[in-house]
Protein backbone atom coordinates (compact mmCIF):
# COMPACT_ATOMS: atom_id res chain seq x y z
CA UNK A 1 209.75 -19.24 174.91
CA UNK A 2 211.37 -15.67 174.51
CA UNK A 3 213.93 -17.64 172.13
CA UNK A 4 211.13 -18.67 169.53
CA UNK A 5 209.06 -15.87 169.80
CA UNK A 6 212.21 -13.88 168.36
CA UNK A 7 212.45 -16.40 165.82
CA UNK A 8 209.05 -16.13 164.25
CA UNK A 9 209.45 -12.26 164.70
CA UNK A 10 212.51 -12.60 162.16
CA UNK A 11 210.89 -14.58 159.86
CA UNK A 12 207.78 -12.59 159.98
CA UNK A 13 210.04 -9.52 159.15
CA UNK A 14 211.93 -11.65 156.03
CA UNK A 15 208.38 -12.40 154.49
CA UNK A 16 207.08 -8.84 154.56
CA UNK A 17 210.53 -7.85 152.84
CA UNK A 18 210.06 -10.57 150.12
CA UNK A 19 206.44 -9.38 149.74
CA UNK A 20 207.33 -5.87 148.51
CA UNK A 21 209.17 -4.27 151.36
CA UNK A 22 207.68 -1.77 154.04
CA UNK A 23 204.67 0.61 153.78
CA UNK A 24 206.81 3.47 154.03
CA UNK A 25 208.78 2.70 150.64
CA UNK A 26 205.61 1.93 148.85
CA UNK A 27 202.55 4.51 149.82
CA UNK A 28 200.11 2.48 147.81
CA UNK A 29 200.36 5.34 144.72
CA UNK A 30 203.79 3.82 143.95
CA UNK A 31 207.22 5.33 142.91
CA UNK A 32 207.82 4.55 139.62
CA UNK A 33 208.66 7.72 138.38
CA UNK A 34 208.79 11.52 139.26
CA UNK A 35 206.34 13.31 141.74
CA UNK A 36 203.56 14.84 138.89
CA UNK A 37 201.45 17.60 140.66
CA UNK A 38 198.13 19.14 139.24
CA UNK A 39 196.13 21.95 141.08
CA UNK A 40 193.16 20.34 142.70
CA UNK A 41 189.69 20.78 140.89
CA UNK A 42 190.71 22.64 138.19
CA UNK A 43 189.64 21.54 134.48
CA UNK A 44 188.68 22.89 131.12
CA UNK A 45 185.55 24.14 132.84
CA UNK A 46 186.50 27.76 134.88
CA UNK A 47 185.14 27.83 138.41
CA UNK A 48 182.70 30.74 138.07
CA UNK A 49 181.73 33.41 140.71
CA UNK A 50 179.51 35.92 140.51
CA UNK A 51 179.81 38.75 143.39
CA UNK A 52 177.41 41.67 143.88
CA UNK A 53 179.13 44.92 144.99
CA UNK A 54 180.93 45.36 147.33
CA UNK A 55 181.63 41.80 148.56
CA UNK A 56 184.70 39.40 148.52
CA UNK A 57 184.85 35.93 148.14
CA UNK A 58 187.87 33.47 148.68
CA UNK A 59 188.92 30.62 147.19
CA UNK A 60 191.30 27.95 148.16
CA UNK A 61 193.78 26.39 146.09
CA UNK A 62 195.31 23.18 146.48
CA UNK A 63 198.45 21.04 144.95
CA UNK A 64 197.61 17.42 144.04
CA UNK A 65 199.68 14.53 143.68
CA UNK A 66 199.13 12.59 140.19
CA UNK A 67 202.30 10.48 141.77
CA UNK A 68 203.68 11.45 144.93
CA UNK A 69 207.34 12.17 145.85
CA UNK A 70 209.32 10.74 148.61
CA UNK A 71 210.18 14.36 149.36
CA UNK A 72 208.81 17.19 151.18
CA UNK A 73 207.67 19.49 148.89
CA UNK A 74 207.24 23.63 148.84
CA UNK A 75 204.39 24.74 145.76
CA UNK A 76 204.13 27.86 144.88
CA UNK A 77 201.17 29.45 142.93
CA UNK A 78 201.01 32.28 140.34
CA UNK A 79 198.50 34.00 138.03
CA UNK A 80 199.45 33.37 134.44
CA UNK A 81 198.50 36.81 132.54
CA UNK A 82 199.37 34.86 128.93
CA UNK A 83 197.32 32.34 129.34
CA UNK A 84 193.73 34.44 129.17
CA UNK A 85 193.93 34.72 124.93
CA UNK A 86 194.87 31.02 125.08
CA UNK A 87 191.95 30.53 126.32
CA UNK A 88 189.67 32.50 124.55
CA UNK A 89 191.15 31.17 121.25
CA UNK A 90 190.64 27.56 121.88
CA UNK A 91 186.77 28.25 123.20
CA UNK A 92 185.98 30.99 121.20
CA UNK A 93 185.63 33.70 124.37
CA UNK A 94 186.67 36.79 124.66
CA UNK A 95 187.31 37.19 128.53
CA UNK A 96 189.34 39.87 129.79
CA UNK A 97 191.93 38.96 132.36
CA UNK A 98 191.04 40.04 135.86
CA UNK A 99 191.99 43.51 136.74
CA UNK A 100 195.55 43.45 139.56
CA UNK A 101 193.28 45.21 142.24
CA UNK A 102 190.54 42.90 142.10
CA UNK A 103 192.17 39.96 143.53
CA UNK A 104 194.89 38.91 146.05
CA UNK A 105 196.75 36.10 147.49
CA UNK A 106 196.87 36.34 151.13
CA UNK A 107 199.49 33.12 150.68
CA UNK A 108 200.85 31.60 147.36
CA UNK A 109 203.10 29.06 148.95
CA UNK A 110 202.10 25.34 150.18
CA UNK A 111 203.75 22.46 151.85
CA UNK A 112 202.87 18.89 150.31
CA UNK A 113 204.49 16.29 153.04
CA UNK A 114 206.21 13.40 151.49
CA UNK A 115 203.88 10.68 150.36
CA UNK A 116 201.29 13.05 150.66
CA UNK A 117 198.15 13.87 147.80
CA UNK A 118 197.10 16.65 148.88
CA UNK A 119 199.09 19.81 150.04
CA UNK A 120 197.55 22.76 152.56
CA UNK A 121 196.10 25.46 151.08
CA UNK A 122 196.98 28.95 149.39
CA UNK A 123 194.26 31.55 149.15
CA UNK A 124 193.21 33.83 146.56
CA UNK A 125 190.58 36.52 147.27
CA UNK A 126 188.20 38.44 144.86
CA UNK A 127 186.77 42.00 144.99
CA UNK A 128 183.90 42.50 143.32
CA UNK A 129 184.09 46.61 144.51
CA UNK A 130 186.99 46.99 142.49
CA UNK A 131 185.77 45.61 139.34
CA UNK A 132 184.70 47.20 136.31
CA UNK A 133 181.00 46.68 135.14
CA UNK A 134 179.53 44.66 132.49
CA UNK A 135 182.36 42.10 131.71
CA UNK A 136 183.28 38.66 132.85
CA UNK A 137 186.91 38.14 133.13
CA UNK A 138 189.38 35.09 133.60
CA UNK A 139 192.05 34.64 135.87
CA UNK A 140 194.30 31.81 135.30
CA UNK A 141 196.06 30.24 138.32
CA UNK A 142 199.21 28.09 137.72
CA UNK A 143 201.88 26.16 139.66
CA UNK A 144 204.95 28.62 139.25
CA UNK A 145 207.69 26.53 141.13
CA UNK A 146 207.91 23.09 143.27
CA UNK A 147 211.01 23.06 145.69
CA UNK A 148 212.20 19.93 147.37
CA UNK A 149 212.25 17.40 144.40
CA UNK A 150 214.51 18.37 141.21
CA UNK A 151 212.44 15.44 139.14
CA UNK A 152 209.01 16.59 140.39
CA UNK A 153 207.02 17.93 137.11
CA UNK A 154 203.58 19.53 136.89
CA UNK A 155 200.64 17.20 135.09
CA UNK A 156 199.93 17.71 131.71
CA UNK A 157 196.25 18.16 132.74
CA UNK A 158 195.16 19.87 135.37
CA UNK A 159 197.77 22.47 135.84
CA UNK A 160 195.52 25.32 135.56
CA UNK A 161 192.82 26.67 137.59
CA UNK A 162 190.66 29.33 135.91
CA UNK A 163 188.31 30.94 137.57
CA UNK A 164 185.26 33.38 135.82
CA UNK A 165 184.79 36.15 137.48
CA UNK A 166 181.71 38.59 137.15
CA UNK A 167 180.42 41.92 139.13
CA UNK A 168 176.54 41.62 139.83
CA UNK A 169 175.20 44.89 139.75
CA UNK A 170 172.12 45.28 141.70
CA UNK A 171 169.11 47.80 140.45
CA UNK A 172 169.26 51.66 141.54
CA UNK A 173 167.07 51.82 145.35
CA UNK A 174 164.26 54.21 144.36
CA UNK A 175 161.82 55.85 147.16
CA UNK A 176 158.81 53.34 147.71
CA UNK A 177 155.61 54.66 147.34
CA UNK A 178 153.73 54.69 150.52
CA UNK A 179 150.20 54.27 149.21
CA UNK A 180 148.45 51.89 152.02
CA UNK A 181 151.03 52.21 154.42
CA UNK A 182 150.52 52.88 158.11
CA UNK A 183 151.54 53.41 161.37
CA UNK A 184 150.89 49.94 163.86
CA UNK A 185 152.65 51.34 167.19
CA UNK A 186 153.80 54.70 168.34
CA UNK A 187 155.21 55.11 172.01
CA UNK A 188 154.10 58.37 172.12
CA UNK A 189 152.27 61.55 169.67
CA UNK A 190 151.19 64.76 170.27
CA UNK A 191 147.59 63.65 170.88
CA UNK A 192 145.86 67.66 171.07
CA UNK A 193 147.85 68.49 167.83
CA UNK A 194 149.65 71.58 167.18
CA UNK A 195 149.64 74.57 164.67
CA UNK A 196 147.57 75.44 161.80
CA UNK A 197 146.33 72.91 160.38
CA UNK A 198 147.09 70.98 163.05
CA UNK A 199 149.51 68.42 163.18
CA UNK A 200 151.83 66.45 165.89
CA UNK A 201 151.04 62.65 165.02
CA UNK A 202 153.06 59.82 164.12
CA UNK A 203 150.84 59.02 160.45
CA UNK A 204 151.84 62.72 159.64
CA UNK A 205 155.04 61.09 158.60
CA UNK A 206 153.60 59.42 155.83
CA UNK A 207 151.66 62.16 154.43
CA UNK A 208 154.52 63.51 151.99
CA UNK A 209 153.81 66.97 153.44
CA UNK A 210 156.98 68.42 154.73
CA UNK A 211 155.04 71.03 156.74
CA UNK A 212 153.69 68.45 158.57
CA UNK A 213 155.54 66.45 161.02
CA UNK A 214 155.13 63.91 164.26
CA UNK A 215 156.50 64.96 167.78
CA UNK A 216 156.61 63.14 171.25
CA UNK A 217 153.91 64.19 174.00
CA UNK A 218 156.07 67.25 175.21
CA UNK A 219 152.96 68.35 177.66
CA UNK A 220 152.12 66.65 180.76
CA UNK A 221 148.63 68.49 180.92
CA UNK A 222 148.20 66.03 177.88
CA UNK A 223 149.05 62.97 179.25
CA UNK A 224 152.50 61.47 180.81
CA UNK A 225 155.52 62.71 179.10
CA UNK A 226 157.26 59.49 177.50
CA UNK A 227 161.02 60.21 176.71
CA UNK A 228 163.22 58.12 174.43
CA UNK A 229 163.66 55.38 173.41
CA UNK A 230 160.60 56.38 171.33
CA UNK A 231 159.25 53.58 169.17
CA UNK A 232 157.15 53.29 165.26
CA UNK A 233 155.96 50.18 163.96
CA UNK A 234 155.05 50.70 160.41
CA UNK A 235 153.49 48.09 157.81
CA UNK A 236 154.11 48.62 154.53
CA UNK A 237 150.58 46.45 153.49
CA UNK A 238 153.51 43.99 151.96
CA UNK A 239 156.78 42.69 151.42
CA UNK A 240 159.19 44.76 149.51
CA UNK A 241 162.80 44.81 149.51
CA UNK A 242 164.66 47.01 152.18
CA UNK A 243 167.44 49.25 151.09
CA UNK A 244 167.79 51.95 153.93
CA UNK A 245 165.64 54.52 155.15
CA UNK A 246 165.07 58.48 154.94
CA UNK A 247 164.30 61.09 157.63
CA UNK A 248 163.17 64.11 156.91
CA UNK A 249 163.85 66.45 159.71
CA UNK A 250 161.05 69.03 160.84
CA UNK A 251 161.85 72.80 159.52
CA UNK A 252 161.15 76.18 161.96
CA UNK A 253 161.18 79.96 160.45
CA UNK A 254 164.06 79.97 158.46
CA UNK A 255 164.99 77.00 157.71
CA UNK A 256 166.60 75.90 161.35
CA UNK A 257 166.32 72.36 161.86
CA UNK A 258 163.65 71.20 164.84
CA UNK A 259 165.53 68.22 166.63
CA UNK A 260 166.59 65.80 163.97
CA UNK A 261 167.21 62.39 164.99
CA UNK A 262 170.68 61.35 165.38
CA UNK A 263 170.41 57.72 167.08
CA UNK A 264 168.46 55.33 165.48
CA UNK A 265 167.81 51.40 165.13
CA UNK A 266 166.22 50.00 162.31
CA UNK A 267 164.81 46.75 162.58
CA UNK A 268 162.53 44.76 159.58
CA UNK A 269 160.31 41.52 159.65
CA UNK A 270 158.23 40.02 157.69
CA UNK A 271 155.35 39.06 160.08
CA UNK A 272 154.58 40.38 163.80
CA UNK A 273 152.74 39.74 166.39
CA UNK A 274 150.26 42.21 167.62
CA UNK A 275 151.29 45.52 167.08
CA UNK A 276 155.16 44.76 166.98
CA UNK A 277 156.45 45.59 170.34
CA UNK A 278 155.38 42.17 172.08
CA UNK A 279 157.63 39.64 170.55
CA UNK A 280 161.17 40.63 169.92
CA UNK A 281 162.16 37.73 168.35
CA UNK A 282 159.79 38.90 165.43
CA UNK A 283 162.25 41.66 164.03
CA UNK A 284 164.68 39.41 161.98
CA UNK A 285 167.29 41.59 161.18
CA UNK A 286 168.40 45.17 163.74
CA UNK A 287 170.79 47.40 163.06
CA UNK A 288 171.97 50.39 164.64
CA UNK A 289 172.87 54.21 163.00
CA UNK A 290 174.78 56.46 165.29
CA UNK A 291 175.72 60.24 165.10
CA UNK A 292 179.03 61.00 167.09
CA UNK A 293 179.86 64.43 165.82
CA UNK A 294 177.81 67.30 164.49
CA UNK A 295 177.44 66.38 160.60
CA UNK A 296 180.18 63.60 160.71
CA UNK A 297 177.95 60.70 161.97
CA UNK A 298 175.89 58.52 159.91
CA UNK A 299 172.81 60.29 161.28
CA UNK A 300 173.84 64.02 160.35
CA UNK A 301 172.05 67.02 161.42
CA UNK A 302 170.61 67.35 157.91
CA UNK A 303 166.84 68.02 156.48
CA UNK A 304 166.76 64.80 154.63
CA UNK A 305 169.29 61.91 156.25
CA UNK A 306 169.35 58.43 154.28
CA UNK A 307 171.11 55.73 155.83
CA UNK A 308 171.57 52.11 154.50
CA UNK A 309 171.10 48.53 155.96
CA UNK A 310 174.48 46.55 156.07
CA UNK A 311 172.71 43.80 154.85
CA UNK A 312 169.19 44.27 152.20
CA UNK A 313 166.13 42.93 153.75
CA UNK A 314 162.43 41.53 152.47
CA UNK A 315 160.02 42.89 154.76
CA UNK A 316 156.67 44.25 155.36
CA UNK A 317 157.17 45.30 158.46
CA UNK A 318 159.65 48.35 160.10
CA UNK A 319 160.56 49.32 163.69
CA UNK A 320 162.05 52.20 163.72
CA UNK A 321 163.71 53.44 167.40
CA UNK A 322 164.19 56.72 168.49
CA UNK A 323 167.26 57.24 170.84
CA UNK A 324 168.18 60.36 170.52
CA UNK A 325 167.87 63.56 168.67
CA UNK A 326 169.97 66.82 167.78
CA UNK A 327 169.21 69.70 169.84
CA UNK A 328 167.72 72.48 168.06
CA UNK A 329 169.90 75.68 166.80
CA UNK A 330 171.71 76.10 163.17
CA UNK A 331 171.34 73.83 160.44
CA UNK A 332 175.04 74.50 160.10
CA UNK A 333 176.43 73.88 163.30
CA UNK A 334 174.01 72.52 165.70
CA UNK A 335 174.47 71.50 169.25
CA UNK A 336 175.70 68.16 170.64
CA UNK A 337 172.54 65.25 170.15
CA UNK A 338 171.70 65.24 174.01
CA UNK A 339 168.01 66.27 173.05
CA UNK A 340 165.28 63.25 175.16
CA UNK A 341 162.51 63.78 172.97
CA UNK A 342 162.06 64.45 169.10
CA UNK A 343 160.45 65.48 166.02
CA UNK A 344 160.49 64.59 162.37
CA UNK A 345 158.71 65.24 159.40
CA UNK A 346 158.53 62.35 157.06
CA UNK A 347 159.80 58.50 157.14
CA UNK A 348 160.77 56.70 153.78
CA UNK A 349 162.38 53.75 152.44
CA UNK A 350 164.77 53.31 150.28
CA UNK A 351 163.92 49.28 148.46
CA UNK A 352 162.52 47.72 145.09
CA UNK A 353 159.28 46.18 144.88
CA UNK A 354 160.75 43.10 143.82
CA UNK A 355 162.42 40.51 145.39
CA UNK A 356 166.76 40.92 144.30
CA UNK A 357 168.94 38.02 143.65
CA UNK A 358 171.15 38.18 146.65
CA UNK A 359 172.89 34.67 146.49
């Protein structure tokens, strides 16, 4: 039995050599010629990407094979600077070429196996912060050498990837009018009120008066003394667009700051449940502003202190979080922010009314 079972195995193996030979030899793409590599999706229509300051965005590129090679190949890519008035002559353009320090190539070399379409991928990143305004430019993306196959030639067609790049500039963030607005929570407020006129409660910080001001319940004859974390929850009567925030810190005699805050969380949403603080899962978006150092951290010890959200929100809703506050002393060099309670004179956001492209 062994000695026919070899027999057909031979004969099996003559008929598939007749046939056209093993798979191998013949990857279905054939081998009639020279390896011809393109650069995958590109065409006479530029890839086109529109960033909004400052942001990055990366793009792979790939080498194609029109007809493959029986080789390992290297590719390397390269940004062709000549090819940009090319280009704007045969479509009637007038594209600048992308500025050197706007994009990089973390890796301009690829490996396309033998037999292989498709090669791994090289990387080119944009940078829309170092981009000039108001122009769209081109950069043209080329294969610059193939190693491995002396015959192997780049396509006719295909063999190069534009790409047209603009800079989105998004509209100035102005101070929102407060009109309507109000206070929903407050942890704690100097209910008796203090001075005069009087003041001491949380909607004094939306009364653009800078004389004015909210502090905690200091007083225990008042009530119980409630130290941070000291919480707002403030509705804005409807959705705007959330840039950042400003605190204006509460002025004594002479100008001496009155316990600025220094560590704060801002968190927005766009609906809430009750007055804010029973549903966490309402506040969409959180994010926290720290002051390490006496007028070196993002919260300084400074009458008015903007900071701005990593990422822009819509939102009608704010929760603001006390956690700490400057101590008082000189508006020049005040004391470490070890200070349990806190004061401030006015809240603001910085936003648009409308709703900003943000894709």
């Amino acid at each position: 039995m062994k000695r026919y079972a070899s027999i057909r195995l031979v004969a099996a193996a003559a008929l598939l050599i007749a046939s056209g030979g093993c798979k191998d030899d013949d990857p279905g793409t054939g081998l009639n010629g020279p390896a011809v590599l393109a650069i995958q999706n590109a065409g006479a229509e530029p890839l086109q990407i529109s960033l909004l300051e400052p942001k990055t965005q990366t793009i792979d590129i790939r080498a194609v094979a029109r007809s493959v090679s029986a080789e390992n190949l290297t590719v390397t890519f390269k940004v062709d600077r000549t090819l940009v008035d090319a280009y704007n002559k045969a479509h009637d353009t007038s594209y600048e070429l992308v500025p050197a320090e706007a994009y990089e190539f973390s890796k301009k070399e690829v490996i396309l196996p033998r037999y292989n379409e498709v090669s791994s991928t090289a990387q080119v990143t944009l940078n829309s912060e170092k981009m000039p305004d108001g122009e769209q430019y081109l950069l043209p993306i080329t294969i610059e050498q193939i190693k491995g196959d002396d015959a192997a030639q780049t396509s006719d067609e295909g063999n190069v990837y534009y790409i047209l790049f603009n800079k989105r500039v998004l509209p100035p963030a102005q101070l929102l009018d407060r009109e309507g607005w109000k206070v929903v929570h407050c942890t704690s407020e100097y209910t008796p009120g203090e001075g005069n006129p009087k003041t001491g409660w949380a909607k004094d910080v939306l009364d653009g008066n800078p004389a004015s001001y909210w502090t905690y319940n200091f007083k225990a004859s008042v009530g119980p003394v409630v130290y941070v974390p000291l919480y707002f929850v403030f509705d804005m009567g409807k959705e705007v667009t959330v840039r950042g925030v400003r605190i204006t810190a509460r002025t004594k005699a002479g100008g001496v700051l009155n316990n600025p805050p220094g560590d704060i969380t801002i968190e927005t949403a766009k609906t809430i449940t009750g007055d804010g603080m029973e549903n966490d899962a309402d506040w969409t978006y959180s994010e926290r502003f720290t002051g390490t150092k006496p007028d070196e951290g993002i919260m300084s010890h400074s009458l008015h202190n903007s900071v701005y959200l990593g990422e822009i929100q819509r939102a009608r809703y704010i929760r603001f979080t006390l956690h700490m506050s400057w101590n008082s002393g000189s508006s020049v060099k005040p004391t470490p922010m070890t200070y349990k309670g806190g004061t401030f004179a006015e809240f603001e956001v910085w936003g648009n009314l409308e709703e900003l492209d943000l894709d």
